[in-house]
N, C-alpha and C. Protein backbone atom coordinates (compact mmCIF):
# COMPACT_ATOMS: atom_id res chain seq x y z
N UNK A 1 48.44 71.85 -69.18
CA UNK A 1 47.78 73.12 -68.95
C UNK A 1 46.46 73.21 -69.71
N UNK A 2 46.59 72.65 -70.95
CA UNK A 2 45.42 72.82 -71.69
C UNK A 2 44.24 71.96 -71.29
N UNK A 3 44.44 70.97 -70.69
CA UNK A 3 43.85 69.96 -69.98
C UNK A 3 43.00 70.27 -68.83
N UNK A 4 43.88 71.44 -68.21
CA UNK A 4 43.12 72.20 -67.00
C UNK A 4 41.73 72.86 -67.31
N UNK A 5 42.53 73.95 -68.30
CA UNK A 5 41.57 74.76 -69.04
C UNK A 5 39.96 74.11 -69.27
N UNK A 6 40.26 72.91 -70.35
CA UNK A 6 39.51 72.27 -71.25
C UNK A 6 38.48 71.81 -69.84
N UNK A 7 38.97 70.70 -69.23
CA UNK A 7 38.30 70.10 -67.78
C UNK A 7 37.70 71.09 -67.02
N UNK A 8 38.16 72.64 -66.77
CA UNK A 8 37.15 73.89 -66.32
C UNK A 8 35.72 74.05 -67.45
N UNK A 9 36.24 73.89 -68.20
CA UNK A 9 35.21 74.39 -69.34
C UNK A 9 33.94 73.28 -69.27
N UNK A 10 34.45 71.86 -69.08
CA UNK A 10 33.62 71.27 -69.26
C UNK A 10 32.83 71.00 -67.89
N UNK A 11 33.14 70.97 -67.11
CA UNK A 11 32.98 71.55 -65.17
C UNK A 11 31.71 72.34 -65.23
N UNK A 12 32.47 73.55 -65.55
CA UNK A 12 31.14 74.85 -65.98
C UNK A 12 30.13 74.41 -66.64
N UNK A 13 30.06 74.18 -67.79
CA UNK A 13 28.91 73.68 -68.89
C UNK A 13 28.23 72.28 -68.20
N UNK A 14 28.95 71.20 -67.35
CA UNK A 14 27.92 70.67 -66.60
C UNK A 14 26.96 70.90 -65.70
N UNK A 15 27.81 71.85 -64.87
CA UNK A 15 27.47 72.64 -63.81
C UNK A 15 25.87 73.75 -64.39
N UNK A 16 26.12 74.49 -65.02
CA UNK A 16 24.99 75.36 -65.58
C UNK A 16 23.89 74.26 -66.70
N UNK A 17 23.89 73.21 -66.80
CA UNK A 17 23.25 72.24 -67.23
C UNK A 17 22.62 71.53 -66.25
N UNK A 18 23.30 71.42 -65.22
CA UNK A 18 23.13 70.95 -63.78
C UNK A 18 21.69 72.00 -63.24
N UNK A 19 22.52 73.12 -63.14
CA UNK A 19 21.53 73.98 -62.52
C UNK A 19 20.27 74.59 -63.10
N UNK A 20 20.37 74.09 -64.65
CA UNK A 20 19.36 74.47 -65.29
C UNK A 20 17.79 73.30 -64.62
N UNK A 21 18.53 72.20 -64.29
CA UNK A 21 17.89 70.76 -64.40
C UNK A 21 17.37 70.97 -62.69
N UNK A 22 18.03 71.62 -61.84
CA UNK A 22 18.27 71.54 -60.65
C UNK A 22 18.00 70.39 -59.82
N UNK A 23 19.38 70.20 -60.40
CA UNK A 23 19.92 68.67 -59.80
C UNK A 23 21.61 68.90 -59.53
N UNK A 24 21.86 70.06 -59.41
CA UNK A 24 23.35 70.28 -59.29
C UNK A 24 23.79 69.61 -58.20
N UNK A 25 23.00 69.36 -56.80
CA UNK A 25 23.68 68.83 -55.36
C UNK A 25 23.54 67.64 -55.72
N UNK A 26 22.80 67.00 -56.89
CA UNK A 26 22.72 65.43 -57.05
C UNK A 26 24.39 64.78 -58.10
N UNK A 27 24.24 65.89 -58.77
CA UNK A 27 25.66 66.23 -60.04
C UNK A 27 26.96 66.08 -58.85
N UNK A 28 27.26 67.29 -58.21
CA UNK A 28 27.87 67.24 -57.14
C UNK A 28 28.60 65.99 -56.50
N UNK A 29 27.56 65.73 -55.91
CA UNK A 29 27.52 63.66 -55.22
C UNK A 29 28.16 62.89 -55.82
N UNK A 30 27.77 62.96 -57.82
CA UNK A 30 28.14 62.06 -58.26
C UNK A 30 29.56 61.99 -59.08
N UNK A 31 30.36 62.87 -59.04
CA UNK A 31 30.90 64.22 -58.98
C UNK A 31 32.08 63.40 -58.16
N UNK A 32 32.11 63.51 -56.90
CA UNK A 32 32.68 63.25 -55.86
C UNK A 32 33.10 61.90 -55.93
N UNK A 33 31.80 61.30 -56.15
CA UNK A 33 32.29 59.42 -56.28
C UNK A 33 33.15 59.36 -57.29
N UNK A 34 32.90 60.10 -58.60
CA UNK A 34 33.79 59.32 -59.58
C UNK A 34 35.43 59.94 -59.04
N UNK A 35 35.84 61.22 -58.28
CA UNK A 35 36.79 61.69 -58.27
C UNK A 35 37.43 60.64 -56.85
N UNK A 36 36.96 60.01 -56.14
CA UNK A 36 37.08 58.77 -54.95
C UNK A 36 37.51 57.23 -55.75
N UNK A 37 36.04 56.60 -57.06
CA UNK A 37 36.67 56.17 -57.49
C UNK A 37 37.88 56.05 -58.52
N UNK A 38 38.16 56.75 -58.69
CA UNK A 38 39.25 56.99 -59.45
C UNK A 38 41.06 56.80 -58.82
N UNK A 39 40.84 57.97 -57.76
CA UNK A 39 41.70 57.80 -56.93
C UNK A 39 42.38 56.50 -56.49
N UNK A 40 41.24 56.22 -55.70
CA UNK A 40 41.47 54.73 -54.94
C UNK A 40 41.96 53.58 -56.40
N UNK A 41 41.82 53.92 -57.43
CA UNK A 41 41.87 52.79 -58.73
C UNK A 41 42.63 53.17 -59.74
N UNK A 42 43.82 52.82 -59.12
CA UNK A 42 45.19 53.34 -60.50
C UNK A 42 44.81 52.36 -61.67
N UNK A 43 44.32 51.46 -61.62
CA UNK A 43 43.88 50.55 -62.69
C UNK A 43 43.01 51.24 -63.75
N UNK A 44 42.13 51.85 -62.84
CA UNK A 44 40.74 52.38 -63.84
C UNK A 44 41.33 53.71 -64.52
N UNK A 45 42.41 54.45 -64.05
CA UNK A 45 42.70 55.56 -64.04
C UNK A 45 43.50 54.87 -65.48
N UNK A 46 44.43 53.54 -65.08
CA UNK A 46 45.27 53.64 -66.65
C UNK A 46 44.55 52.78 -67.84
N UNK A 47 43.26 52.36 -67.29
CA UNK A 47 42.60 52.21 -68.46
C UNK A 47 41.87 53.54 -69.00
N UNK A 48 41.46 54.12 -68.47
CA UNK A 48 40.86 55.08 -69.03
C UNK A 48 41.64 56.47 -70.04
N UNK A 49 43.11 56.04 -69.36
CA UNK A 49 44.01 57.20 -70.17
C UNK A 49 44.88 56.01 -71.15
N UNK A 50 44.33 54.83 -71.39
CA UNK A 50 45.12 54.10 -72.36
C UNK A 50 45.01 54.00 -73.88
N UNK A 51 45.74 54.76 -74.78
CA UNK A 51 44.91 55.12 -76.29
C UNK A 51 44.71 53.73 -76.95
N UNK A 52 45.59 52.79 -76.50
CA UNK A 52 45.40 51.72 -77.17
C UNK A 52 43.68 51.15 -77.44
N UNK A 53 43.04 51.16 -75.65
CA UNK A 53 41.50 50.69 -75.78
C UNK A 53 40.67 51.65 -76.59
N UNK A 54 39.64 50.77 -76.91
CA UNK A 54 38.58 51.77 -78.29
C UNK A 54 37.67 52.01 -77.18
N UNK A 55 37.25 52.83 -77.16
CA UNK A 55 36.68 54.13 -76.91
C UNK A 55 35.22 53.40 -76.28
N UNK A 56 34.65 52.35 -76.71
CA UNK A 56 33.62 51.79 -76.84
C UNK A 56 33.47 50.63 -75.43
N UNK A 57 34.41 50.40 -75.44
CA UNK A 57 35.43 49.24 -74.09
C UNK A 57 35.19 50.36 -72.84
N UNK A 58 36.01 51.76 -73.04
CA UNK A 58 36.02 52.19 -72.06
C UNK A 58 34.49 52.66 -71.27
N UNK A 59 33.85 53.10 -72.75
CA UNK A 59 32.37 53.56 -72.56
C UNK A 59 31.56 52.51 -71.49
N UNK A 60 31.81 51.18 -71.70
CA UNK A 60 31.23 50.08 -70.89
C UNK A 60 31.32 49.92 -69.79
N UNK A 61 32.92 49.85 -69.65
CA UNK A 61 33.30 49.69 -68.56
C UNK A 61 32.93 50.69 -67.36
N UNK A 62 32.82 51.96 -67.89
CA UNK A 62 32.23 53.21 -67.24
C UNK A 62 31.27 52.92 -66.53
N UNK A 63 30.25 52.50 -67.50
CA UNK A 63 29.17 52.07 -67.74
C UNK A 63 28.25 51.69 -66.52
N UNK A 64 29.45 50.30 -66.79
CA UNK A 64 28.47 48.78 -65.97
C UNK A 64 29.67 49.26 -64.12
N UNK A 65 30.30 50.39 -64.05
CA UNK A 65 30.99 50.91 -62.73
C UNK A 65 29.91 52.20 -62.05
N UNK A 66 29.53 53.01 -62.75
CA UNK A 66 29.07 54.09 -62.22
C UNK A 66 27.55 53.92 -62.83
N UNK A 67 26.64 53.22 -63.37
CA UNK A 67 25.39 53.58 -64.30
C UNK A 67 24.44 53.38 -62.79
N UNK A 68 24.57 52.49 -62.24
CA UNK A 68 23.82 51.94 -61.13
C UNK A 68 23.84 53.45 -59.75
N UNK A 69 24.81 53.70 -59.97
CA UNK A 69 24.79 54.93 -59.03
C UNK A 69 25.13 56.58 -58.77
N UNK A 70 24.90 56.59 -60.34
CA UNK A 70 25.12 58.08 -60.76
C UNK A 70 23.90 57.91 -61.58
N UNK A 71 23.47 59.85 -61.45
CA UNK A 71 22.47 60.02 -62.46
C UNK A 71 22.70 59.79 -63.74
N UNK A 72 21.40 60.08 -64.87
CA UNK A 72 21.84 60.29 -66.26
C UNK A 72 22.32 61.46 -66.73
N UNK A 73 22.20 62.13 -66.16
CA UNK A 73 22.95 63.12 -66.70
C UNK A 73 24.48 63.31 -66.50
N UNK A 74 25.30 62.68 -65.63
CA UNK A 74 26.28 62.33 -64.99
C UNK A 74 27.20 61.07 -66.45
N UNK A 75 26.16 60.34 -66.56
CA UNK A 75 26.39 59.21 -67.80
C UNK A 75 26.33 60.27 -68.76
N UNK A 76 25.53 60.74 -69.13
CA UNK A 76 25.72 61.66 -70.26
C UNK A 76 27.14 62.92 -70.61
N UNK A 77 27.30 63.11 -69.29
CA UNK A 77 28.43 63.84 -69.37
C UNK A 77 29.95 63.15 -69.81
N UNK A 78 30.00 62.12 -68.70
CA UNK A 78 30.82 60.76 -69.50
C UNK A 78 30.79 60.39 -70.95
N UNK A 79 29.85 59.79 -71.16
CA UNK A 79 29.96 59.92 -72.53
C UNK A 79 30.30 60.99 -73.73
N UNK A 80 30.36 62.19 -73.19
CA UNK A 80 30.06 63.42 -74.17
C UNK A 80 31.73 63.54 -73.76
N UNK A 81 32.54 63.26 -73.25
CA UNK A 81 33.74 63.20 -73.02
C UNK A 81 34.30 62.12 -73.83
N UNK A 82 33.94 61.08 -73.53
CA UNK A 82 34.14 59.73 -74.27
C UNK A 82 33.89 60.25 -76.08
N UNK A 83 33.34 60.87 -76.33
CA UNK A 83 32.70 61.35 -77.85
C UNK A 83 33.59 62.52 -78.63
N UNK A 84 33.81 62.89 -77.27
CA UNK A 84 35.48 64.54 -77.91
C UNK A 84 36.56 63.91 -77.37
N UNK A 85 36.59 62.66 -77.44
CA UNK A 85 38.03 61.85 -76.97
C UNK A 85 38.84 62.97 -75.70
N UNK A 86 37.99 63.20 -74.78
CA UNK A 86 38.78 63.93 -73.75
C UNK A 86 38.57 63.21 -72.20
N UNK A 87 38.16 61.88 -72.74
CA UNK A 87 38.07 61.07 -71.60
C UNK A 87 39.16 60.87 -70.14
N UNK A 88 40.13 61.46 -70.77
CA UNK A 88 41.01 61.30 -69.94
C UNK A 88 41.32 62.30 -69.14
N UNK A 89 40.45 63.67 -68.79
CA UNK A 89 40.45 64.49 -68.50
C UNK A 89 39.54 64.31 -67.04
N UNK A 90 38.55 63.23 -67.31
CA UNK A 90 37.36 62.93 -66.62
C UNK A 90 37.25 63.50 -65.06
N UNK A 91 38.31 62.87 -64.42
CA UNK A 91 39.15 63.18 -62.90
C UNK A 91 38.74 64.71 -62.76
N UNK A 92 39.74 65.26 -63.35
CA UNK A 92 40.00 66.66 -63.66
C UNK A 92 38.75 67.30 -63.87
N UNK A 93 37.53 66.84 -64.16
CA UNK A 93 36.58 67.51 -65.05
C UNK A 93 35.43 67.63 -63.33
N UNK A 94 35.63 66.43 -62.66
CA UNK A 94 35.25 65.83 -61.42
C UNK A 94 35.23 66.73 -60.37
N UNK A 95 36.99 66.92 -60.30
CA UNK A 95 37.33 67.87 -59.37
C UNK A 95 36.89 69.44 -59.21
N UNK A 96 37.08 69.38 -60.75
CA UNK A 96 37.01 71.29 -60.99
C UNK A 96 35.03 71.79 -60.70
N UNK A 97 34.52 70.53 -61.32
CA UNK A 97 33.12 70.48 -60.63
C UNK A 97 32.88 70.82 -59.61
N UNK A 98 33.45 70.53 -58.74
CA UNK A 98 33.24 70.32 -56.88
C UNK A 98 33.95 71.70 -56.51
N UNK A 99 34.89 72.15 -56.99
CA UNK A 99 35.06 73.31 -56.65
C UNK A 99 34.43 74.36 -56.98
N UNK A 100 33.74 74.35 -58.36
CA UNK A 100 33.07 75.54 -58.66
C UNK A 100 31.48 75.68 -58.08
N UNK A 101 31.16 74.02 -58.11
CA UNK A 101 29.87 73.87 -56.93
C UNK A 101 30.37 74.66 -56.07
N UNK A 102 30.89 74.26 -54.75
CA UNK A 102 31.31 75.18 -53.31
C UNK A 102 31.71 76.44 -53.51
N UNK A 103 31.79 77.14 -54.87
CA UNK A 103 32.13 78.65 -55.22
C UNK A 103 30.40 78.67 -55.29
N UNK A 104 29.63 78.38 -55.63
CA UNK A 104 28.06 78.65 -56.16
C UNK A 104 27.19 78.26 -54.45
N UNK A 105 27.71 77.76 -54.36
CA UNK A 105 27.07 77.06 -52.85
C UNK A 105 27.70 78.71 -51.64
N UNK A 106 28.78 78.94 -51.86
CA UNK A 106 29.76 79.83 -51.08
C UNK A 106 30.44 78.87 -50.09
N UNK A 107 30.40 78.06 -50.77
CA UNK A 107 31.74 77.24 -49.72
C UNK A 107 33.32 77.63 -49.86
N UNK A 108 33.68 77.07 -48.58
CA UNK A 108 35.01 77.66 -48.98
C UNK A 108 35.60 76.12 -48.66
N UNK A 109 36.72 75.69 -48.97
CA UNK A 109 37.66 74.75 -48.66
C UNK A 109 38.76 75.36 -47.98
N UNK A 110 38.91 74.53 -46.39
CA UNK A 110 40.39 75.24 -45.55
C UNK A 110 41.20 73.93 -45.63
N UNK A 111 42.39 73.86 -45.91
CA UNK A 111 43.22 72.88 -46.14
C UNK A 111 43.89 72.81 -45.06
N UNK A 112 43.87 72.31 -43.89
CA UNK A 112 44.72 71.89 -42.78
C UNK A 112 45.82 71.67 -42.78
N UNK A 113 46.71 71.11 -42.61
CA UNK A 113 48.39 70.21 -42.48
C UNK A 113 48.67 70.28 -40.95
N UNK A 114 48.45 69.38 -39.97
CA UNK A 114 48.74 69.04 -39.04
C UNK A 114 49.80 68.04 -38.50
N UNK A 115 50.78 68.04 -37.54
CA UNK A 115 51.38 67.04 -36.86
C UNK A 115 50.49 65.16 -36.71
N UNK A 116 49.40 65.89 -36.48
CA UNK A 116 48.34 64.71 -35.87
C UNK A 116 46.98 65.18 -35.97
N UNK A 117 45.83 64.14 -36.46
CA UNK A 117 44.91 64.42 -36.78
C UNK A 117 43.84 65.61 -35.87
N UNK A 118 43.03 65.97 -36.54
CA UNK A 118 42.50 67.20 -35.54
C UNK A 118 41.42 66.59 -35.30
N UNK A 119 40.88 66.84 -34.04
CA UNK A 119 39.64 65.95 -33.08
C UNK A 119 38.51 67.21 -33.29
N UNK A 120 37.37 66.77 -32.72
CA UNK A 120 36.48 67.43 -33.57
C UNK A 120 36.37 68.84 -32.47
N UNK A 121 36.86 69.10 -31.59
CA UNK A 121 36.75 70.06 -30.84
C UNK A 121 37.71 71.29 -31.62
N UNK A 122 39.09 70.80 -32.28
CA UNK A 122 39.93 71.81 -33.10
C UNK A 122 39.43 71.70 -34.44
N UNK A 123 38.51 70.83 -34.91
CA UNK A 123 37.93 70.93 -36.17
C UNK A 123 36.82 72.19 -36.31
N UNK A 124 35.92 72.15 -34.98
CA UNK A 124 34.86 73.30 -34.99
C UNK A 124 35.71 74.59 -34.63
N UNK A 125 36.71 74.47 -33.77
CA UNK A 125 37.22 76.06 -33.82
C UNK A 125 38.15 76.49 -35.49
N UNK A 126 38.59 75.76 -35.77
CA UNK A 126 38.93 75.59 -37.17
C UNK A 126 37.60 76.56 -38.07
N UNK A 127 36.85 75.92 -38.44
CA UNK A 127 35.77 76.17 -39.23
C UNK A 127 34.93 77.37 -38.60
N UNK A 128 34.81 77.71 -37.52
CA UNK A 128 34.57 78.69 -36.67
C UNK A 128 35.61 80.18 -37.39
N UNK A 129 36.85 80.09 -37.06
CA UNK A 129 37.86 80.91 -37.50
C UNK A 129 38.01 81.27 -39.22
N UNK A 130 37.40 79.73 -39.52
CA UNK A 130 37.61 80.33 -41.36
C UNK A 130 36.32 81.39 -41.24
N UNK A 131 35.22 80.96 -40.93
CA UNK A 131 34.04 81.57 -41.54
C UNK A 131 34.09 83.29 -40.32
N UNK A 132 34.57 83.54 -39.61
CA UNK A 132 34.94 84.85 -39.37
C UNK A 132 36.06 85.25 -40.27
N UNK A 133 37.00 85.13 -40.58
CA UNK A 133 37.90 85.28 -42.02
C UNK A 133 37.29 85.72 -43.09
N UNK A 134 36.75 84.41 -43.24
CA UNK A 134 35.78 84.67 -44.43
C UNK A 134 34.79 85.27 -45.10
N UNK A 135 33.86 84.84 -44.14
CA UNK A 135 32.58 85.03 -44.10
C UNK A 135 31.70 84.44 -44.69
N UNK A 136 32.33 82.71 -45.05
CA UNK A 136 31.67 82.07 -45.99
C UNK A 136 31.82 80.64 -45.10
N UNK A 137 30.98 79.62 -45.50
CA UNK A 137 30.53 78.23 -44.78
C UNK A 137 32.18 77.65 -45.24
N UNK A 138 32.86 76.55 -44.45
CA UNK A 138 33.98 75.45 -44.97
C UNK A 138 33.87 74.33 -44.60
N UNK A 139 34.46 73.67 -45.87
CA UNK A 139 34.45 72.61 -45.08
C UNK A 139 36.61 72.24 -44.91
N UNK A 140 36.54 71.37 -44.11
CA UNK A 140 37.91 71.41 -43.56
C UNK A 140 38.57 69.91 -44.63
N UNK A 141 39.75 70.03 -45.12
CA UNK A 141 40.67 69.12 -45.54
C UNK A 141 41.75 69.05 -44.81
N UNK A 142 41.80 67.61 -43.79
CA UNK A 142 43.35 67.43 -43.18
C UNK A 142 43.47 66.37 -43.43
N UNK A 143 44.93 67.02 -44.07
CA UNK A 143 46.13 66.42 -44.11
C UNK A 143 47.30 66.44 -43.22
N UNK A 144 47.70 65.29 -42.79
CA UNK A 144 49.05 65.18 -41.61
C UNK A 144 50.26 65.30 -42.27
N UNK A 145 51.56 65.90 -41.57
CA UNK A 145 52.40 65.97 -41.79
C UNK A 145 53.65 66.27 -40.96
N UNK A 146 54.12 64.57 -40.30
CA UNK A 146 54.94 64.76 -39.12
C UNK A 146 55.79 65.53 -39.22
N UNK A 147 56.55 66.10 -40.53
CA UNK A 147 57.45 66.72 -40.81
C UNK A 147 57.49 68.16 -40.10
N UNK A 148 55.96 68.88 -39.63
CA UNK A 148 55.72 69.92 -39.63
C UNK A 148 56.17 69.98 -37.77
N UNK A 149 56.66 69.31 -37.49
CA UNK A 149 56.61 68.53 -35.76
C UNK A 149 55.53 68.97 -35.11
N UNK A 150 54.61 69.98 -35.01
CA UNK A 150 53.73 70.46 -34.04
C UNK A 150 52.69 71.67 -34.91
N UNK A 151 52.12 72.17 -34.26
CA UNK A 151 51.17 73.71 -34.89
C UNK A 151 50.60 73.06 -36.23
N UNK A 152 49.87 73.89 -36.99
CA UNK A 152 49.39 73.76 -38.00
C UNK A 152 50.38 74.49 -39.49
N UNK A 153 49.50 74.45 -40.90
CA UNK A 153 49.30 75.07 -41.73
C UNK A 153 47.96 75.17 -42.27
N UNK A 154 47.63 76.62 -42.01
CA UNK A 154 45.81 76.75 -43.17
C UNK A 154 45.92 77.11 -44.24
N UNK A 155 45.16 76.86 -45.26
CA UNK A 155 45.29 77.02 -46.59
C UNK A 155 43.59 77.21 -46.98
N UNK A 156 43.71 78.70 -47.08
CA UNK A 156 41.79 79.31 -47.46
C UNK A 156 42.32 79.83 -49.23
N UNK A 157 42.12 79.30 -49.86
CA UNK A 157 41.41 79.82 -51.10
C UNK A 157 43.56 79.76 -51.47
N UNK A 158 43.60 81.58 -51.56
CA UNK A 158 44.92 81.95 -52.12
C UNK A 158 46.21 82.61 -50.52
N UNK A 159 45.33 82.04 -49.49
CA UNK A 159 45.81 82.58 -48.60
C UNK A 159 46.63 81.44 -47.70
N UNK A 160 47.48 81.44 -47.12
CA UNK A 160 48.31 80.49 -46.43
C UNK A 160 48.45 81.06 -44.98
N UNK A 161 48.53 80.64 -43.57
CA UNK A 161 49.25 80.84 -42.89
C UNK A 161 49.84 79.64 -42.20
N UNK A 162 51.01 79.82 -42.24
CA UNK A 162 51.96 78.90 -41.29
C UNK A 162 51.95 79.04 -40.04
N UNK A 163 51.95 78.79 -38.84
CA UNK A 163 52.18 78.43 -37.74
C UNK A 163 52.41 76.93 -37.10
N UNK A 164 53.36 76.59 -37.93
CA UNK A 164 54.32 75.41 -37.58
C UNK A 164 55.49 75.28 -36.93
N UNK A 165 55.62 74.47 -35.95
CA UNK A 165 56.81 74.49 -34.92
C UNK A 165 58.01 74.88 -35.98
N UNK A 166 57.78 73.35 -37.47
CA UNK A 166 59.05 73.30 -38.52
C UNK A 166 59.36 75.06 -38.75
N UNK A 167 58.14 75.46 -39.08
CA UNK A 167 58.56 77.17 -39.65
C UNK A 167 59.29 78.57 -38.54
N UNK A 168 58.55 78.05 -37.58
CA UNK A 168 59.05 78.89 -36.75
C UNK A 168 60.60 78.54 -35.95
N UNK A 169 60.69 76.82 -36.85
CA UNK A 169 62.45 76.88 -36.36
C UNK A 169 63.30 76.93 -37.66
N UNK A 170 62.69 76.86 -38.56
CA UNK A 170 63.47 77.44 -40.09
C UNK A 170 63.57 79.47 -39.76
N UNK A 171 63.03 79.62 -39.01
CA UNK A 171 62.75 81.60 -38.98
C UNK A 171 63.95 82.00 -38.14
N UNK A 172 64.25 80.81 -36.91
CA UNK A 172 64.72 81.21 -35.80
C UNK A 172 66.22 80.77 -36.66
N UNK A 173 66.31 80.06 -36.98
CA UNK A 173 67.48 79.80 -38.14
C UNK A 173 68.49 80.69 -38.35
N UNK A 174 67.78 81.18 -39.67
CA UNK A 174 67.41 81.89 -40.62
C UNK A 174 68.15 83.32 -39.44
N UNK A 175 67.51 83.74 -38.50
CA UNK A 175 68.33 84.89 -37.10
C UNK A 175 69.39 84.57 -37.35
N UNK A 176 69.88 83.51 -36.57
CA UNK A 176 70.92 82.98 -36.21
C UNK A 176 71.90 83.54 -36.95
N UNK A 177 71.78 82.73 -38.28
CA UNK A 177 72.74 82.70 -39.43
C UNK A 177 73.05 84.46 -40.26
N UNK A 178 71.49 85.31 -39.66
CA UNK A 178 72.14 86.76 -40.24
C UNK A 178 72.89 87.46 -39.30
């Protein structure tokens, strides 16, 4: 939990450092890559949360991975993590970035869950429907989930709606059984 916290804090303070510099959509970018590479690299992920390596190893390795294609200020932020030993937060620090960008930008993120991937004709009515909802730009995250057998789930901000075959036969159930 404290980890969350701490990784918001440091998010923000890049972010308004960012925007002081206005280079935040460049921050952003770079932002994104490290939260991609990371992902994709359970390796890098358990070196970087390994207390055993000195601090100095990891700094390099950072280094000679992201120096070539992230700004300096991006390196600087790394390091200034690397320096309050909260390196291991980095991910976290990545993510919470990108969200509070698209809060400053007015983006919204709609989280999909589909049977089968959505083609770009249900992607634009998708994004069409958030931003009447909304009233703010999205961009769309899908995720599949055969489990759901058919229909969707949206997920805007704190809001959910289901319209999944699975839900609407857990409901019809659910009759039955009262």
């Amino acid at each position: 939990m404290s980890g969350t916290r701490a990784a918001l804090r440091y998010a923000k303070a890049i972010l308004n450092f960012a925007v002081e510099q206005h280079k935040e959509d460049q921050i952003n970018n770079d932002m994104l890559l490290i939260v991609n590479t990371l992902d994709e690299n359970k390796d890098l992920q358990l070196m970087i949360n390994n207390p055993i390596l000195k601090s100095n190893l990891k700094k390099d390795t950072l280094k000679a991975i992201f120096s070539s294609h992230v700004s300096s200020l991006t390196i600087s932020s790394i390091n200034l993590l690397i320096d309050n030993n909260r390196l291991s937060i980095l991910n976290e620090v990545a993510k919470k970035y990108s969200i509070i960008y698209d809060e400053l930008k007015g983006k919204e993120i709609a989280k999909i869950t589909t049977a089968i991937p959505l083609n770009s004709v249900l992607n634009k009515q998708v994004l069409d429907k958030v931003k009447e909802i909304t009233g703010k730009q999205a961009t769309i995250e899908n995720s599949i989930n055969p489990d759901i057998i058919g229909g969707f789930i949206l997920r805007i901000g704190d809001i959910q709606y289901d319209a999944s075959i699975a839900n609407k036969l857990q409901s019809l159930k659910r009759q039955f059984e009262n």
